[in-house]
PDB file of N, CA and C in Angstrom:
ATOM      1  N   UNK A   1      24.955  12.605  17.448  1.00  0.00           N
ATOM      2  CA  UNK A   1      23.516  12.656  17.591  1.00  0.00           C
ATOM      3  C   UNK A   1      23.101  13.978  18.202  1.00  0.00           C
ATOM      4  N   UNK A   2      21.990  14.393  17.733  1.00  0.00           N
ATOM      5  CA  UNK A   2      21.604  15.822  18.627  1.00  0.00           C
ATOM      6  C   UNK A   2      20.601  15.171  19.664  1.00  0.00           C
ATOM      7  N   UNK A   3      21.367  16.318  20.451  1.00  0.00           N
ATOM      8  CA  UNK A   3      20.738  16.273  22.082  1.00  0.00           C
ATOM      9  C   UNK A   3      19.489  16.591  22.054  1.00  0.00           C
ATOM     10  N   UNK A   4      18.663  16.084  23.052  1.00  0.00           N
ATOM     11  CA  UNK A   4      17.171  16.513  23.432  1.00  0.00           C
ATOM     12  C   UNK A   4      16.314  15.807  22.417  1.00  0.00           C
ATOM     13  N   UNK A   5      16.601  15.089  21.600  1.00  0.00           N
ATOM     14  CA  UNK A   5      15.792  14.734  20.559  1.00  0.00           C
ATOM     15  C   UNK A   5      15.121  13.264  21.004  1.00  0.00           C
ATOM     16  N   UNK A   6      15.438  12.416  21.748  1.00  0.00           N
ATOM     17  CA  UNK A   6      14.933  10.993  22.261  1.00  0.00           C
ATOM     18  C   UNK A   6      14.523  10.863  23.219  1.00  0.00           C
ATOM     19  N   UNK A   7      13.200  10.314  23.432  1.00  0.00           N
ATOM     20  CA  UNK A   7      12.222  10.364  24.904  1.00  0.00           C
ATOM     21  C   UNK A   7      12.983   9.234  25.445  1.00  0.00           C
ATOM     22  N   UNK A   8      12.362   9.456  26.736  1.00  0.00           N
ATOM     23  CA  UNK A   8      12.736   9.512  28.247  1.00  0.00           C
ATOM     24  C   UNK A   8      12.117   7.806  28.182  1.00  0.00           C
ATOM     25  N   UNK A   9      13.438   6.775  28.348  1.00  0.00           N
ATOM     26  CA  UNK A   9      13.324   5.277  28.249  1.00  0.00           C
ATOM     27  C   UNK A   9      13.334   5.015  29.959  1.00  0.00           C
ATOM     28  N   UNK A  10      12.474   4.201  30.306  1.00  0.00           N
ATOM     29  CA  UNK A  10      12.282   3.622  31.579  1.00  0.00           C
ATOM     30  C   UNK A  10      11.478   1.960  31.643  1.00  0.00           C
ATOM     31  N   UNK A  11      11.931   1.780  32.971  1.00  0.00           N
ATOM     32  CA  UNK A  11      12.093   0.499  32.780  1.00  0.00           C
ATOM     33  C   UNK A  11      10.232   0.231  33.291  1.00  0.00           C
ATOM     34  N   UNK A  12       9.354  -1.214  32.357  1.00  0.00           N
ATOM     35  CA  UNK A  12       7.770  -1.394  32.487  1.00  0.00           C
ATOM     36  C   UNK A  12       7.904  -2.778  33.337  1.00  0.00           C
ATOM     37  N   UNK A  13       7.037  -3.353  33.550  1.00  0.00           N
ATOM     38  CA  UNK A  13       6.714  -5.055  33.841  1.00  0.00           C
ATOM     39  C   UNK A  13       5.552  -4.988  32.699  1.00  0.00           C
ATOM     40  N   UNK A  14       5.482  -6.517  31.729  1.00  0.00           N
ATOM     41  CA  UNK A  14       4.568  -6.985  31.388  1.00  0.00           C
ATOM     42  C   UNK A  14       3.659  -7.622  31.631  1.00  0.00           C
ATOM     43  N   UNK A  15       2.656  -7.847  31.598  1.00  0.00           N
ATOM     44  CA  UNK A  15       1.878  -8.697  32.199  1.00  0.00           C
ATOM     45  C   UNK A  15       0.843  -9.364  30.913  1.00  0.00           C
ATOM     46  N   UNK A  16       1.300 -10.421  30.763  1.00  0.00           N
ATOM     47  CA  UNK A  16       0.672 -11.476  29.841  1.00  0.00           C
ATOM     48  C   UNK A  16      -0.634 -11.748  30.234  1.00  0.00           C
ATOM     49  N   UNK A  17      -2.268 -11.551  29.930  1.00  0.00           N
ATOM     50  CA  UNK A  17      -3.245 -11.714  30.171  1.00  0.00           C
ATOM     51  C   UNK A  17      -3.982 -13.037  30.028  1.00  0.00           C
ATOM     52  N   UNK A  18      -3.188 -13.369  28.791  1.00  0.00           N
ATOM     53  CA  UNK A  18      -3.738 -14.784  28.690  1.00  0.00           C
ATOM     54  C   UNK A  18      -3.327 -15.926  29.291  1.00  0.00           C
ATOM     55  N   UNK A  19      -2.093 -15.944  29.864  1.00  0.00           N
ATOM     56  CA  UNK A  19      -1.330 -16.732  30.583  1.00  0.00           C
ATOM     57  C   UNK A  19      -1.310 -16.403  31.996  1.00  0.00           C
ATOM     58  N   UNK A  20      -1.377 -15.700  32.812  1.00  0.00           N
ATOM     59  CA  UNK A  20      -1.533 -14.853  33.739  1.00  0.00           C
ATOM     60  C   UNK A  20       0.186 -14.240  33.934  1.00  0.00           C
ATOM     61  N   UNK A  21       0.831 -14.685  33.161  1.00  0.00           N
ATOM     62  CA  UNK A  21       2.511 -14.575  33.490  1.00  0.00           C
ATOM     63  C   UNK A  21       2.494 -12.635  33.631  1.00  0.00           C
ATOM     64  N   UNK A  22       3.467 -12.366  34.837  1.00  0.00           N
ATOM     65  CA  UNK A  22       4.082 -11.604  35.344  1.00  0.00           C
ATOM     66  C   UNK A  22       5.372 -11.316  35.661  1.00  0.00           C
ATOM     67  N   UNK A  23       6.334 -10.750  34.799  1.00  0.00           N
ATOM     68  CA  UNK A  23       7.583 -10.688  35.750  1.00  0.00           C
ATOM     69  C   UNK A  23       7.785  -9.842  36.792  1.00  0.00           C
ATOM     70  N   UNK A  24       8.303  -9.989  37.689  1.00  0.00           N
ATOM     71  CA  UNK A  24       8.421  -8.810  39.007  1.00  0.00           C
ATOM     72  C   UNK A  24       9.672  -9.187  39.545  1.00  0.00           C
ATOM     73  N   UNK A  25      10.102  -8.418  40.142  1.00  0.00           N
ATOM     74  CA  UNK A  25      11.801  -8.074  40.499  1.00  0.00           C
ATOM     75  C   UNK A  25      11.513  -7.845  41.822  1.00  0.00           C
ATOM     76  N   UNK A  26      10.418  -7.225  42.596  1.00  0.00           N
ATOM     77  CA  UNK A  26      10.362  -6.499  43.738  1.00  0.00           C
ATOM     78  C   UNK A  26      10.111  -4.826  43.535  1.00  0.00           C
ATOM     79  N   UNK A  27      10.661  -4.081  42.825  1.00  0.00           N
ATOM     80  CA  UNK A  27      10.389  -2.884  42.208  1.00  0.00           C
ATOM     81  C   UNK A  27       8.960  -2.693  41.273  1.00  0.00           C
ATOM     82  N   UNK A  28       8.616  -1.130  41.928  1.00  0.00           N
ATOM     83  CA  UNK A  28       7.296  -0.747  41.379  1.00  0.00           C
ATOM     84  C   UNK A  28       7.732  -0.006  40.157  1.00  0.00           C
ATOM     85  N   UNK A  29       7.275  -1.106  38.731  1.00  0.00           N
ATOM     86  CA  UNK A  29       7.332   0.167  38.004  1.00  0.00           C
ATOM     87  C   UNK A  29       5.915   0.295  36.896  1.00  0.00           C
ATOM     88  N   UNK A  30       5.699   0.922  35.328  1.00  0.00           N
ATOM     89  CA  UNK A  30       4.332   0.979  35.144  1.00  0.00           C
ATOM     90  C   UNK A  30       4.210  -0.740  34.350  1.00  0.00           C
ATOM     91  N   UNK A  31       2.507  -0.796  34.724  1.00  0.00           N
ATOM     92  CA  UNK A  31       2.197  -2.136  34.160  1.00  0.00           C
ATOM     93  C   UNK A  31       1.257  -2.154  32.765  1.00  0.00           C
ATOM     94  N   UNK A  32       2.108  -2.712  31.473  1.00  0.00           N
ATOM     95  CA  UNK A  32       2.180  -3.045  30.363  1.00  0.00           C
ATOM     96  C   UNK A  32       1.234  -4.271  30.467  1.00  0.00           C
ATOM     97  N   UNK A  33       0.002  -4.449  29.767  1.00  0.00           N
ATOM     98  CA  UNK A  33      -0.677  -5.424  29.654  1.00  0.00           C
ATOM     99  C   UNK A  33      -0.728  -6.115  28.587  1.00  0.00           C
ATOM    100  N   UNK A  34      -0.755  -7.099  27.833  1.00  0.00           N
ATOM    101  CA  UNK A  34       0.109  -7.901  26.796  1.00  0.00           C
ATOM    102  C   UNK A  34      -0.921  -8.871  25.902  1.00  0.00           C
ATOM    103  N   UNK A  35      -1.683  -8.876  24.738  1.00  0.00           N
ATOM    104  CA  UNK A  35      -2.310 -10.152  25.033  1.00  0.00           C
ATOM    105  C   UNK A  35      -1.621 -11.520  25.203  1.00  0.00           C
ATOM    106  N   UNK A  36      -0.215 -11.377  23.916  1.00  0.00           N
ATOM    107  CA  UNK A  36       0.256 -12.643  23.759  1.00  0.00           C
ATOM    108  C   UNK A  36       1.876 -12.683  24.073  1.00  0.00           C
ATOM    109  N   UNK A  37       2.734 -13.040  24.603  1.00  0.00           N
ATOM    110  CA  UNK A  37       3.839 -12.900  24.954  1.00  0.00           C
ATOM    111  C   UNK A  37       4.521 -14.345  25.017  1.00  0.00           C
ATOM    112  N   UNK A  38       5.937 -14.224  24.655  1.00  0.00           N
ATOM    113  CA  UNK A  38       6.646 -15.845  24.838  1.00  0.00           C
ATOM    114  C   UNK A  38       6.299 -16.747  25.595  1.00  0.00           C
ATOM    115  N   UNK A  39       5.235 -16.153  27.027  1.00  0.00           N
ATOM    116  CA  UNK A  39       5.050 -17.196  28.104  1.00  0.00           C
ATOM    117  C   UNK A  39       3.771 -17.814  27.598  1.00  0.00           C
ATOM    118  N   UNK A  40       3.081 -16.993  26.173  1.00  0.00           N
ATOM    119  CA  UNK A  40       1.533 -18.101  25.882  1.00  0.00           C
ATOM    120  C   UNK A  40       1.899 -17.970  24.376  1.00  0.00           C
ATOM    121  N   UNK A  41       3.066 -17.762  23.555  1.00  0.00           N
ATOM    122  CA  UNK A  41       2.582 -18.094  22.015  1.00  0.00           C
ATOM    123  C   UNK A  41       2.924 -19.509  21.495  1.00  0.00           C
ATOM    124  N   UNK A  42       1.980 -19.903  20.918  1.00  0.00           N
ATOM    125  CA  UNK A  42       2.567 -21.562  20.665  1.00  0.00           C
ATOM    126  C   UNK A  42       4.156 -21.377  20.311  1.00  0.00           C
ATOM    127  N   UNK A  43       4.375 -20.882  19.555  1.00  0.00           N
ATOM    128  CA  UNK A  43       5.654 -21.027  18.693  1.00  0.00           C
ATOM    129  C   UNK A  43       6.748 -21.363  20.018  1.00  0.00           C
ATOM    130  N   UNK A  44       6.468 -20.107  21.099  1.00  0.00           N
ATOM    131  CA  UNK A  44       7.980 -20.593  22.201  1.00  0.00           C
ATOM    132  C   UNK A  44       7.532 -21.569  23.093  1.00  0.00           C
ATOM    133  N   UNK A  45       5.975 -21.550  23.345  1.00  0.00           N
ATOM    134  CA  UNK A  45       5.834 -22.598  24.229  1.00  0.00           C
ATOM    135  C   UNK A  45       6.144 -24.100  24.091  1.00  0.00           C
ATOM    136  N   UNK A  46       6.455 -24.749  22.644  1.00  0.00           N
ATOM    137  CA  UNK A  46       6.566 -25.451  22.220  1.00  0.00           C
ATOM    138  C   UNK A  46       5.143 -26.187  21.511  1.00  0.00           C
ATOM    139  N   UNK A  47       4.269 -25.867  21.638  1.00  0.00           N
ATOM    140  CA  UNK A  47       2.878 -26.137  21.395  1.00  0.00           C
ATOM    141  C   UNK A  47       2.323 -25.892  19.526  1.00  0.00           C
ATOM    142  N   UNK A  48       3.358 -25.171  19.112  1.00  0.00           N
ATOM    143  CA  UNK A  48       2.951 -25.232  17.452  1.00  0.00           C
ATOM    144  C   UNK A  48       2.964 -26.344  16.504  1.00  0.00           C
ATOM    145  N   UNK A  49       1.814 -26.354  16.385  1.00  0.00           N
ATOM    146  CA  UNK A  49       1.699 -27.157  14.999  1.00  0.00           C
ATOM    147  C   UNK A  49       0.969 -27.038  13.683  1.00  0.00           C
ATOM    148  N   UNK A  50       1.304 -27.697  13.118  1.00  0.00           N
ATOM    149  CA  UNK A  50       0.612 -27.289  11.251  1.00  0.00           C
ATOM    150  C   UNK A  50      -0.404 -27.881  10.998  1.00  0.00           C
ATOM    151  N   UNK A  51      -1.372 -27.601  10.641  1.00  0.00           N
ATOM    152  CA  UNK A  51      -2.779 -28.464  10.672  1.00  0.00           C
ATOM    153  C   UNK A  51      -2.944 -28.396   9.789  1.00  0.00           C
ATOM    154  N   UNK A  52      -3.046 -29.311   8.551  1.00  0.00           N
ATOM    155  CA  UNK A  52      -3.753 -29.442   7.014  1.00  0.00           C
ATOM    156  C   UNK A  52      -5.066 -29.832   7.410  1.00  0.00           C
ATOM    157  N   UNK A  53      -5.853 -28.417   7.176  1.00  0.00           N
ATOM    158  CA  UNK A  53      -7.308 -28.884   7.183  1.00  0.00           C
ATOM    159  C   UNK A  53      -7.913 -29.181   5.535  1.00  0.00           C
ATOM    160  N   UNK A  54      -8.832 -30.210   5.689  1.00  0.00           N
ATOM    161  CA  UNK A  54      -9.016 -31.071   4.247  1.00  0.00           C
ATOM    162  C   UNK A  54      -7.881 -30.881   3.171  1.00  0.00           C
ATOM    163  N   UNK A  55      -6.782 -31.448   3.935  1.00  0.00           N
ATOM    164  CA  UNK A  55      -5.980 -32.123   2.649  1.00  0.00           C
ATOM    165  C   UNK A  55      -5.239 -31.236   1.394  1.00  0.00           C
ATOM    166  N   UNK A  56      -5.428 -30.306   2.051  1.00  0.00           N
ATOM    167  CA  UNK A  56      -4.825 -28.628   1.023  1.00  0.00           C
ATOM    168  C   UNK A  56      -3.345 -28.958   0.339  1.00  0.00           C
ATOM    169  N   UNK A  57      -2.683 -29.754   1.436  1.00  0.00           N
ATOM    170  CA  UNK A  57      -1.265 -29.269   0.574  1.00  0.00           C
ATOM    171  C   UNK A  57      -1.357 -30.716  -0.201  1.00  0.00           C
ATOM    172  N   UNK A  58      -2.205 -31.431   0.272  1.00  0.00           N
ATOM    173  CA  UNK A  58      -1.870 -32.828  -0.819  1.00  0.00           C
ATOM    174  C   UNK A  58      -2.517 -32.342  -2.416  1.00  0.00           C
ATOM    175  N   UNK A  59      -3.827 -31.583  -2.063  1.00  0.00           N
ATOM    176  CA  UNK A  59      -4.657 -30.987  -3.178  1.00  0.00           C
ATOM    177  C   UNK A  59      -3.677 -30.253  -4.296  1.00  0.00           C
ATOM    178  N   UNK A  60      -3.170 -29.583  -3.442  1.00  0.00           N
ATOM    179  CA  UNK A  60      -1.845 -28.762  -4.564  1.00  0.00           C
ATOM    180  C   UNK A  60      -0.474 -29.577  -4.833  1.00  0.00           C
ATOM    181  N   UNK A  61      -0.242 -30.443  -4.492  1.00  0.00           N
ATOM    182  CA  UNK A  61       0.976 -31.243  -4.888  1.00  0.00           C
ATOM    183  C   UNK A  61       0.286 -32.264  -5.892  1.00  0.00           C
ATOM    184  N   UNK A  62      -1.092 -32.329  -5.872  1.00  0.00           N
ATOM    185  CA  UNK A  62      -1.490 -33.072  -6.946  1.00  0.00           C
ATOM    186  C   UNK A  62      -1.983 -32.116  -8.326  1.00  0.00           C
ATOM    187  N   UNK A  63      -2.243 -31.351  -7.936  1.00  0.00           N
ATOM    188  CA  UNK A  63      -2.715 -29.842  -8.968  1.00  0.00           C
ATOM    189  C   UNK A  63      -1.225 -29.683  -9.930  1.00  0.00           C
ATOM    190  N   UNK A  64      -0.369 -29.695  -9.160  1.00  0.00           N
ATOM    191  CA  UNK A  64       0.747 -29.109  -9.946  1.00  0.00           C
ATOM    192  C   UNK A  64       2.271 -29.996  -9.760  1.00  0.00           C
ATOM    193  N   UNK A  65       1.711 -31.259  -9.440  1.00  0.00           N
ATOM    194  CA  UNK A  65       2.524 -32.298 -10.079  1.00  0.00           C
ATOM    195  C   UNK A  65       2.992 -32.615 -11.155  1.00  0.00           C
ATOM    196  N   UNK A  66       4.461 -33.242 -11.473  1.00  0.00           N
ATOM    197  CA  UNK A  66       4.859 -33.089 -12.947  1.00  0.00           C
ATOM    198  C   UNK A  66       5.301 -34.451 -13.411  1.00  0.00           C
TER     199      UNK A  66
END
């Protein structure tokens, strides 16, 4: 790899806005503001679900039934 070519990696805290979630260690470092992060997206929170609004997938399994 050539040298000098990759910026300067350091360590952030996130801070999830919608959740109020924060990680902190005790160390100051810069603060990353987040809207959605594992601590508020349905999918990890366990909170996802599939909502058939009016009946869509029954509409198409009857459309193109054989």
């Amino acid at each position: 790899m050539k040298a000098d070519i990759h910026p300067n990696y350091r360590d952030v805290v996130f801070h999830d806005v919608t959740s109020d979630f924060k990680m902190e260690d005790g160390n100051d470092y810069p603060l990353v503001k987040v809207e959605i992060s594992s601590a508020s997206h349905p999918f990890y929170t366990g909170k996802h679900k599939v909502i058939d609004t009016s009946g869509r997938i029954d509409k198409f399994q009857k459309r193109y039934a054989r």
